[in-house]
Protein backbone atom coordinates (compact mmCIF):
# COMPACT_ATOMS: atom_id res chain seq x y z
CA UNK A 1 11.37 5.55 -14.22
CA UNK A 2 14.42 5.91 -12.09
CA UNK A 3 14.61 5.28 -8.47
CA UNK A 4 17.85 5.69 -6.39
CA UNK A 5 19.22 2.13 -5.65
CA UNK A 6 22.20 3.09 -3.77
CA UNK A 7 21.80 2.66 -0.33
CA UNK A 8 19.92 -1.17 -1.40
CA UNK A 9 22.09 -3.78 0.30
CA UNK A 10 19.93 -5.81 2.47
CA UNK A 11 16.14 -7.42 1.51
CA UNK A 12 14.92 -5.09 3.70
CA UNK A 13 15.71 -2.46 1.88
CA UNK A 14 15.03 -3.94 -1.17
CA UNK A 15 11.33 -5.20 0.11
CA UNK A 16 10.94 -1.57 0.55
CA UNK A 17 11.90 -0.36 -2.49
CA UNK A 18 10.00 -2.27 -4.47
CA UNK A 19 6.48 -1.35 -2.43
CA UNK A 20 7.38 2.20 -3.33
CA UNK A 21 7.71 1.23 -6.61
CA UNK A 22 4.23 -0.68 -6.96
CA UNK A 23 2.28 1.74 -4.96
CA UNK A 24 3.47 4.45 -6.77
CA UNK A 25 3.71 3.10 -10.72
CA UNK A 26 0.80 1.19 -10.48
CA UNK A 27 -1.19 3.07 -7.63
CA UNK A 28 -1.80 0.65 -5.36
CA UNK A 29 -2.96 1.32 -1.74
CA UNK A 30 0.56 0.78 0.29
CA UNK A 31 -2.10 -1.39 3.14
CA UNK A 32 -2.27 -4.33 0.55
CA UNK A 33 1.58 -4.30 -0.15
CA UNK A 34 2.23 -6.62 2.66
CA UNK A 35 4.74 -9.68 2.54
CA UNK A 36 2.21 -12.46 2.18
CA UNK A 37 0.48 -9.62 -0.61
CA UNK A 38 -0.75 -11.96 -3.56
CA UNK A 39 0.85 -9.55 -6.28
CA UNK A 40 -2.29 -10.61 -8.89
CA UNK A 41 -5.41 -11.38 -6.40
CA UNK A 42 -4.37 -9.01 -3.01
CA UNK A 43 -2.78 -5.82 -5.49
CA UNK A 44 -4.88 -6.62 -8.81
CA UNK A 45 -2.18 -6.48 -10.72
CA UNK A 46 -2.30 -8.03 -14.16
CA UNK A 47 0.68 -10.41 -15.09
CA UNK A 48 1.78 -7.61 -18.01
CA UNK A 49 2.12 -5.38 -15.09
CA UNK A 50 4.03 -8.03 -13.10
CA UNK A 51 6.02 -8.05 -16.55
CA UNK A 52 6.39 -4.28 -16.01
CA UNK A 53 7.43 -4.50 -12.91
CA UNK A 54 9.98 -7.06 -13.52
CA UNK A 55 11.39 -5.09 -16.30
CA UNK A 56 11.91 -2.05 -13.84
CA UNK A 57 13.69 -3.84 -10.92
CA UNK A 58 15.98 -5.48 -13.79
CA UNK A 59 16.94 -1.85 -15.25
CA UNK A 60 17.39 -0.58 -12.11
CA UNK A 61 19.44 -3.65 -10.58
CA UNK A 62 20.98 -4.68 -13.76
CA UNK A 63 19.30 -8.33 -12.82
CA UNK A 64 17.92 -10.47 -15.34
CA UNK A 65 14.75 -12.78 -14.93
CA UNK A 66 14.30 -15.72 -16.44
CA UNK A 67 10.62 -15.30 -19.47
CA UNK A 68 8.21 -17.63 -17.40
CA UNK A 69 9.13 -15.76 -13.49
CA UNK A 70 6.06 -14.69 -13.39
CA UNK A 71 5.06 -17.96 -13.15
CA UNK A 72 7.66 -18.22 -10.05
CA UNK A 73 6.81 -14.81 -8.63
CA UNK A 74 3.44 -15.12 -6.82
CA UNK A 75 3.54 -13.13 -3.27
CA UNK A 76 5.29 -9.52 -2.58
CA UNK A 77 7.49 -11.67 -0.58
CA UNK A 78 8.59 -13.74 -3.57
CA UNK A 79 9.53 -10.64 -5.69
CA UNK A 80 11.49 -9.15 -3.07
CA UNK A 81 13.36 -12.16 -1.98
CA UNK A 82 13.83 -13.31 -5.81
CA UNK A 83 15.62 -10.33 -6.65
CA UNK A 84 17.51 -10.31 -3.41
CA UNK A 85 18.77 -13.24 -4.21
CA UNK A 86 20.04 -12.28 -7.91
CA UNK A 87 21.76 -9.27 -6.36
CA UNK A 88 23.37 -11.38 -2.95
CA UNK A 89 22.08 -10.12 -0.64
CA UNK A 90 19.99 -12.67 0.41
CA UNK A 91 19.69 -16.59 -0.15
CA UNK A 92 18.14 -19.08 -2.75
CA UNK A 93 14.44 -18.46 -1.86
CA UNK A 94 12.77 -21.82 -0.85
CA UNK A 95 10.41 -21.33 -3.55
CA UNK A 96 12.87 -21.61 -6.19
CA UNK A 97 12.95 -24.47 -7.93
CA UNK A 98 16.19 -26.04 -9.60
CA UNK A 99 15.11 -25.75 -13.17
CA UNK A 100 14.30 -21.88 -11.96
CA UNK A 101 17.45 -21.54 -9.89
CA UNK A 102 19.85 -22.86 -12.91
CA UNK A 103 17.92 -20.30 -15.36
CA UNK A 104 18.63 -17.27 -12.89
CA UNK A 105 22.12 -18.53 -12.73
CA UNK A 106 22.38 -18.64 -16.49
CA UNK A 107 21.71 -15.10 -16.58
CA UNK A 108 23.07 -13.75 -13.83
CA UNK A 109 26.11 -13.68 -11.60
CA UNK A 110 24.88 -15.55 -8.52
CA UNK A 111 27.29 -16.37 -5.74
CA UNK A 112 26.46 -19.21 -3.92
């Protein structure tokens, strides 16, 4: 699986990326991939394809998620601005915890 991330810079784009990704990998109807989208109960995705999907977005963003973020990652929303947040181009999500925030900083080069 290789997408083009080039022209990712904003959550926007990233948010948009990452529908493409689910609707087309895991052939989900692009209608339920809204922000608010629970990723398990809206998208009926299992939490190994959560896993999968995780493990994508890391290869392609050379990000790295902490085991239990699927624990973390709930909503579409979440994913997107999660990652965003590894890569800069967004803030700390509110839903990130400090125990979660210090893991994603352990493995990855967050600015502030």
């Amino acid at each position: 699986m290789s997408r083009s991330t080039e022209e990712i810079n904003d959550w926007m784009k990233m948010f948009r990326w990452i529908v493409k990704l689910i609707r087309d990998e895991f052939a989900v109807e692009e209608k339920l991939l809204t922000r608010s989208a629970n990723l398990e109960k809206d998208c009926q995705l299992s939490v190994e394809q959560i896993e999968q999907i995780l493990d994508f977005i890391a290869e392609e963003f050379s990000v790295h998620f902490p085991d239990d973020a699927t624990t973390e990652v709930v909503r579409l929303d979440d994913l997107c601005m999660l990652t965003s947040w590894i890569k800069g181009f967004y803030k700390r999500p509110d839903f990130v915890t400090a125990e979660f925030e210090a893991r994603c900083r352990q493995l990855n080069a967050i600015e502030a």
